[in-house]
Protein backbone atom coordinates (compact mmCIF):
# COMPACT_ATOMS: atom_id res chain seq x y z
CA UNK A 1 10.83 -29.31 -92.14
CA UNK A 2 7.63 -30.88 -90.40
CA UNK A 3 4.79 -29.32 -91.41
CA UNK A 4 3.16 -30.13 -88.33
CA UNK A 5 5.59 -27.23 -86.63
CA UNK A 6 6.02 -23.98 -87.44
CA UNK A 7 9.15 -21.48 -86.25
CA UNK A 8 8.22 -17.96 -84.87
CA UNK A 9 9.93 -15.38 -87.25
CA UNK A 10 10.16 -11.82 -87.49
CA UNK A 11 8.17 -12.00 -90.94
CA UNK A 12 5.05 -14.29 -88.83
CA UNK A 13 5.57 -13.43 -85.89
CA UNK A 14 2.48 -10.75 -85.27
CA UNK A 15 -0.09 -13.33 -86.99
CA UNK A 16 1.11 -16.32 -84.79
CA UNK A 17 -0.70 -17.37 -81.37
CA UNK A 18 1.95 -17.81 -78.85
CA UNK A 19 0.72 -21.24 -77.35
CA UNK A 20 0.32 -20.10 -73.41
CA UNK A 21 -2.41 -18.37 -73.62
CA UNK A 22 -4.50 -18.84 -76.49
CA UNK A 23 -6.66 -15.67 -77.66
CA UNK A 24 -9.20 -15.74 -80.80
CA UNK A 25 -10.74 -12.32 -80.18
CA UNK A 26 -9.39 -9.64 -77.38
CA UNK A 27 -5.27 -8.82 -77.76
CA UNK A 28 -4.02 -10.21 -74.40
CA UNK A 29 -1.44 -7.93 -72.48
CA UNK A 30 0.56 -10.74 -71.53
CA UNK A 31 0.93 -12.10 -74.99
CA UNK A 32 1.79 -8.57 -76.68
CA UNK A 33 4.53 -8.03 -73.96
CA UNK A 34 5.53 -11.57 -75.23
CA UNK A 35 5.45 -11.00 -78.87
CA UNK A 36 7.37 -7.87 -78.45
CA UNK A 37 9.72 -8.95 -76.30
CA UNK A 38 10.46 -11.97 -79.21
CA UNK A 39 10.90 -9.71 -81.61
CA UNK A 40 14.07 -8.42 -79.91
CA UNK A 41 15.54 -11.75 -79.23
CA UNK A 42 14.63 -13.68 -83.00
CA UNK A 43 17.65 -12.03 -84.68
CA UNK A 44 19.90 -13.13 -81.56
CA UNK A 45 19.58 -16.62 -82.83
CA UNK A 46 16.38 -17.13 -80.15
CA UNK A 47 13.89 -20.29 -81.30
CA UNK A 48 10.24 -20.16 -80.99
CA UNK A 49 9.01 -24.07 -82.25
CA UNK A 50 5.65 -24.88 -82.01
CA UNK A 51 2.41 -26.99 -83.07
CA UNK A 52 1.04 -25.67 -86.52
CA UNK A 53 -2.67 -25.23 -84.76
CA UNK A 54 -4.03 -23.90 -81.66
CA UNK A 55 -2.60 -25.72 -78.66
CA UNK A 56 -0.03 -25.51 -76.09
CA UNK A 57 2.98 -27.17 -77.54
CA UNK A 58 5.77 -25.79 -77.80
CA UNK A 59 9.41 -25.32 -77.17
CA UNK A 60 12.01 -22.20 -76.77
CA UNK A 61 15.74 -21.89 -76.75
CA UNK A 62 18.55 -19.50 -77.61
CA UNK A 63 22.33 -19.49 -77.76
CA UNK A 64 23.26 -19.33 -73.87
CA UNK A 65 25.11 -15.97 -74.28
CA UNK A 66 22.35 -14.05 -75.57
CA UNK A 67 20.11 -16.04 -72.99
CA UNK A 68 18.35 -14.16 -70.34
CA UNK A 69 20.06 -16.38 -67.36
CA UNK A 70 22.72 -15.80 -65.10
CA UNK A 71 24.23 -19.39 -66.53
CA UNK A 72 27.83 -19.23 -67.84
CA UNK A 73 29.11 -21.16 -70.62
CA UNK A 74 30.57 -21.64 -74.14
CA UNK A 75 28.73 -22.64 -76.85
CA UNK A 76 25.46 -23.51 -75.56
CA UNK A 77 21.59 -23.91 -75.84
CA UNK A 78 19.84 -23.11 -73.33
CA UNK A 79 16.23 -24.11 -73.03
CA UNK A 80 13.67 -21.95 -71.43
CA UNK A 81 10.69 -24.08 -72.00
CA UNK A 82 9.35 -27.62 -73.28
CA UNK A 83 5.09 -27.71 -72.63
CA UNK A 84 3.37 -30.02 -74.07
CA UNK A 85 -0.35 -30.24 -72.30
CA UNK A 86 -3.89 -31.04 -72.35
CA UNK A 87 -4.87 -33.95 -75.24
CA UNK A 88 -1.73 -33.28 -77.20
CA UNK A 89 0.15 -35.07 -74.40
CA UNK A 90 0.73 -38.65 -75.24
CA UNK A 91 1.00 -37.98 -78.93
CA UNK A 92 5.26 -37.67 -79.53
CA UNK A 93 5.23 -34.30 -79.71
CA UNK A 94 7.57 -33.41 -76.79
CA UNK A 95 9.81 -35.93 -78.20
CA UNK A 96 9.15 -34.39 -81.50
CA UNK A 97 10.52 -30.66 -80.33
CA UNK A 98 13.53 -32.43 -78.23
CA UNK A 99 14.92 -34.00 -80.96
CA UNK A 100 14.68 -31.00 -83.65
CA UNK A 101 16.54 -28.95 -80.72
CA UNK A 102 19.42 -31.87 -80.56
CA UNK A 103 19.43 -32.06 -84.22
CA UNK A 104 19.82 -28.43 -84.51
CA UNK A 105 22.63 -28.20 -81.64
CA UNK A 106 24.54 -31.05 -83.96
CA UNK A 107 24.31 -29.06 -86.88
CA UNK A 108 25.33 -25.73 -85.79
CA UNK A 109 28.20 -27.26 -83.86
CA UNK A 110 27.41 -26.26 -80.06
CA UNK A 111 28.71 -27.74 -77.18
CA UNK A 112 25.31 -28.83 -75.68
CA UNK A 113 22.22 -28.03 -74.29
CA UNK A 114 21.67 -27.04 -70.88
CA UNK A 115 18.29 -25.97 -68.81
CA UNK A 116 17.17 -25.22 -65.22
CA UNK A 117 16.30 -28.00 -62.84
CA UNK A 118 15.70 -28.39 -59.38
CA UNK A 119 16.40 -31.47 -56.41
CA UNK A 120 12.60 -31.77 -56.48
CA UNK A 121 10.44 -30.42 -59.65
CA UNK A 122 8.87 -27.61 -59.76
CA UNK A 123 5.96 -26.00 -61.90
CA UNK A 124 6.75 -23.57 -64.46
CA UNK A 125 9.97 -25.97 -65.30
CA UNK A 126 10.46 -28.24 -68.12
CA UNK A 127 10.07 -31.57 -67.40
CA UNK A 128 13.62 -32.59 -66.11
CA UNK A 129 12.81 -36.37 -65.93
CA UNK A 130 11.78 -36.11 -69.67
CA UNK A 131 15.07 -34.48 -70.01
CA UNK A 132 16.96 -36.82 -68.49
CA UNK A 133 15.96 -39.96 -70.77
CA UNK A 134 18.19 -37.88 -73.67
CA UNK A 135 21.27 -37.71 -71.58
CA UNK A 136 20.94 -34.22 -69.45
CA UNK A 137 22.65 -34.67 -66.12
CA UNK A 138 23.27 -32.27 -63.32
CA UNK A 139 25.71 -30.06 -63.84
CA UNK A 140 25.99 -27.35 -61.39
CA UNK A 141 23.47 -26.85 -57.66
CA UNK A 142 22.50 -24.35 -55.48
CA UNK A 143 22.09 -24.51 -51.68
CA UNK A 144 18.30 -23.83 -52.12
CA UNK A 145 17.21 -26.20 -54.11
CA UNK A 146 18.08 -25.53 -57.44
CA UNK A 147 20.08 -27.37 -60.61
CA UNK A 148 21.49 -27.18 -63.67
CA UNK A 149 21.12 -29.51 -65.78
CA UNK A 150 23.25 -30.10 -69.49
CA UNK A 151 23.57 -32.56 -72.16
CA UNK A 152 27.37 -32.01 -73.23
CA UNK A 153 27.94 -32.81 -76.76
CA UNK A 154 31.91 -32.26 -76.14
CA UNK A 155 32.54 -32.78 -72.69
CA UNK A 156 32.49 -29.43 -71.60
CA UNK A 157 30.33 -28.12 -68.77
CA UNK A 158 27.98 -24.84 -68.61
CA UNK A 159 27.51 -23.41 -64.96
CA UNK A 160 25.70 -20.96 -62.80
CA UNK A 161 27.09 -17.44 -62.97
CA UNK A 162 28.40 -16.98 -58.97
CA UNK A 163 25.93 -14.17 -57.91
CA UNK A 164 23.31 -16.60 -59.10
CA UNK A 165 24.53 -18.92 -56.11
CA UNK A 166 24.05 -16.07 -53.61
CA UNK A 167 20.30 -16.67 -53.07
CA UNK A 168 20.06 -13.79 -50.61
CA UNK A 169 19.93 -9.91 -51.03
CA UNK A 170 19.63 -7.37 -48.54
CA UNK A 171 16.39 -5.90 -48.57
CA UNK A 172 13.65 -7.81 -45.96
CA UNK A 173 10.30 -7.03 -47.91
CA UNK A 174 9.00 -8.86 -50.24
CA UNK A 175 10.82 -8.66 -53.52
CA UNK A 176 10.17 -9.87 -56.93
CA UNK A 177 12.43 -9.65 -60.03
CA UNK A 178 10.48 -10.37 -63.82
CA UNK A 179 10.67 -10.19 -67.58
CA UNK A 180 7.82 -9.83 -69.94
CA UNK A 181 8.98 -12.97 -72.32
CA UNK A 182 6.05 -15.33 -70.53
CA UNK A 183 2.94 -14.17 -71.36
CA UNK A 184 1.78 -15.05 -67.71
CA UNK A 185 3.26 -12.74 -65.83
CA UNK A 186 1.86 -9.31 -66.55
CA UNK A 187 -1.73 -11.25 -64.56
CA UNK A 188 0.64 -12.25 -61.98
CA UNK A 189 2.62 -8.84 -61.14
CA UNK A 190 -1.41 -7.43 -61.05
CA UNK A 191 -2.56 -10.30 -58.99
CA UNK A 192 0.10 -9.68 -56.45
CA UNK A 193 0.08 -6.00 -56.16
CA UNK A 194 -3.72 -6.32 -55.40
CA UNK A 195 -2.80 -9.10 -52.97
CA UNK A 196 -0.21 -6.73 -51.27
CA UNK A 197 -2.64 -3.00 -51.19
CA UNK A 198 -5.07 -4.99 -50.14
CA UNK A 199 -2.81 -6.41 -47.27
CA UNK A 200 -0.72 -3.54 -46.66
CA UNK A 201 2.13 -5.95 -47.43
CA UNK A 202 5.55 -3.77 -48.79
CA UNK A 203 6.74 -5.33 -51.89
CA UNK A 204 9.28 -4.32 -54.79
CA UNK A 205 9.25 -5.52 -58.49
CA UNK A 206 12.53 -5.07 -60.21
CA UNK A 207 12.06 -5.40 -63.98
CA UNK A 208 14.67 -7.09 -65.80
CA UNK A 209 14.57 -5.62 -68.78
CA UNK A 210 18.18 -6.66 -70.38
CA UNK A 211 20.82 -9.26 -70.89
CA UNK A 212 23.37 -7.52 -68.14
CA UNK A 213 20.64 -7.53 -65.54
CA UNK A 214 19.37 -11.08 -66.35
CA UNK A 215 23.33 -12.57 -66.03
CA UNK A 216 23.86 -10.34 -62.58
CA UNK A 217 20.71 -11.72 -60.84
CA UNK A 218 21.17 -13.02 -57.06
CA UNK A 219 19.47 -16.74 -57.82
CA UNK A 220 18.49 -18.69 -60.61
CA UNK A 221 15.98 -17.34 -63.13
CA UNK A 222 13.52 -18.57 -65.71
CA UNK A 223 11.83 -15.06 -66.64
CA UNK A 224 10.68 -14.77 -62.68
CA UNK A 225 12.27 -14.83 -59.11
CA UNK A 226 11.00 -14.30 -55.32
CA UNK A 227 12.85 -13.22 -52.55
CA UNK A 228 11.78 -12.43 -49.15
CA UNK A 229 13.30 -11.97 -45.50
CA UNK A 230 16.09 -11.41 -48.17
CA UNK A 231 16.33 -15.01 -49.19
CA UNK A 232 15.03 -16.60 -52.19
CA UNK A 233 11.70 -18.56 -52.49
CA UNK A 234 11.27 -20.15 -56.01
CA UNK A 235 11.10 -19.28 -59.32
CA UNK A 236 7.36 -20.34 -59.64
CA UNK A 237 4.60 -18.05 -60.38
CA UNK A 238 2.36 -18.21 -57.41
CA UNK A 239 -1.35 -18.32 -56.67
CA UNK A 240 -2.93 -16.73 -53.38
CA UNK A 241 -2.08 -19.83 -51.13
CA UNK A 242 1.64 -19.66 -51.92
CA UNK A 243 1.87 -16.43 -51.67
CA UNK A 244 0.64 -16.26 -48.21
CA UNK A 245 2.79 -19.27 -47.34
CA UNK A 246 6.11 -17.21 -48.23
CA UNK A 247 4.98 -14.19 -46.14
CA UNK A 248 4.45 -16.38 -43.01
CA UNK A 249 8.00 -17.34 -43.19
């Protein structure tokens, strides 16, 4: 194995720094919410790769039917996250983490690989243009905006679960469905409920807190979703600006 990486297990996994947010001193709500939800998911076959030093670079996957995504399909990876930022960039290591993924896909005999994508990019998503050099293609669309892409090994296709297609639900207010495995969010579901007391603005948050819930969701998912009017907006977390740009809608 490289010893330039280093796999999350449950025997490292509280000594480890979790690569989004780096801390040195104060525990970081975020990244305990993280580290505990990992430690559910490691013995479900889950991967945690990352640089062997402080840095943002990094890459997780897990067997898609133990994946929390409303994606369907037999036999598959599916990859929540490639990053790979700041000074590191430039250096192979995305290429690096892509490649031990493949190779590990070959060896345990799955079907492919498959991650979310979207007819234009959008932040918080792996780089799908990087993806795309390997082979990934699209596999499956939404009407909003959304893709799936997969690099089949064996010709078979994954695809979006049909609620995930829906894109709408019924309630009008502001409505935002979230796990706790990116260690951004917790700041983000405070930042917006300030945003919203302190504009009287009604909103829900709808925890998604297992695998059933995470495979019935009404749109596509990568550990966040935002709906309002009752139709989706994006999967991105958002600052102040596009926050108020949904609610003019």
């Amino acid at each position: 194995m490289n010893p330039d990486f280093v796999n999350l297990t449950t025997d490292n996994l509280a000594d480890e720094h979790l690569c989004c947010i780096i801390r040195s001193k104060k525990p970081h709500p975020g990244v305990e919410a993280k580290r505990q939800w990992l430690s559910e998911r490691l013995e479900e076959g889950h991967v945690f790769r990352k640089l062997n030093e402080k840095a943002v670079v990094f890459i997780e996957y897990a067997p898609l039917e133990t994946a929390w995504v409303p994606v369907l399909g037999d036999n598959y990876y599916y990859l929540y996250c490639l990053w790979v930022t700041g000074e590191h960039k430039g250096k192979g290591y995305g290429k690096a983490l892509m490649d031990y993924c493949l190779a590990d896909a070959r060896e345990k005999g799955k079907s492919g690989i498959c991650m979310l994508g979207a007819n234009k990019q959008k932040s918080w998503l792996s780089d799908q243009s990087f993806a795309k050099k390997y082979g990934f293609e699209v596999v499956d669309t939404t009407d909003y905006g959304y893709d799936l892409l997969a690099l089949s090994l064996d010709g078979t296709k994954p695809q979006f679960a049909p609620n995930a297609k829906q894109g709408k639900i019924g309630p009008q207010e502001l409505t935002i469905y979230y796990n706790l495995q990116c260690p951004y969010i917790s700041q983000y579901l405070e930042r917006i409920r300030r945003y919203c007391e302190m504009n009287a603005v009604p909103v829900s948050f709808h925890h998604v807190d297992s695998l059933q819930k995470a495979k019935e969701l009404p749109c596509v998912f990568n550990n966040w979703a935002i709906f309002y009017k009752g139709n989706f907006q994006t999967v991105n977390l958002p600052d102040e600006a596009t926050l108020k740009r949904i609610l003019k809608k």
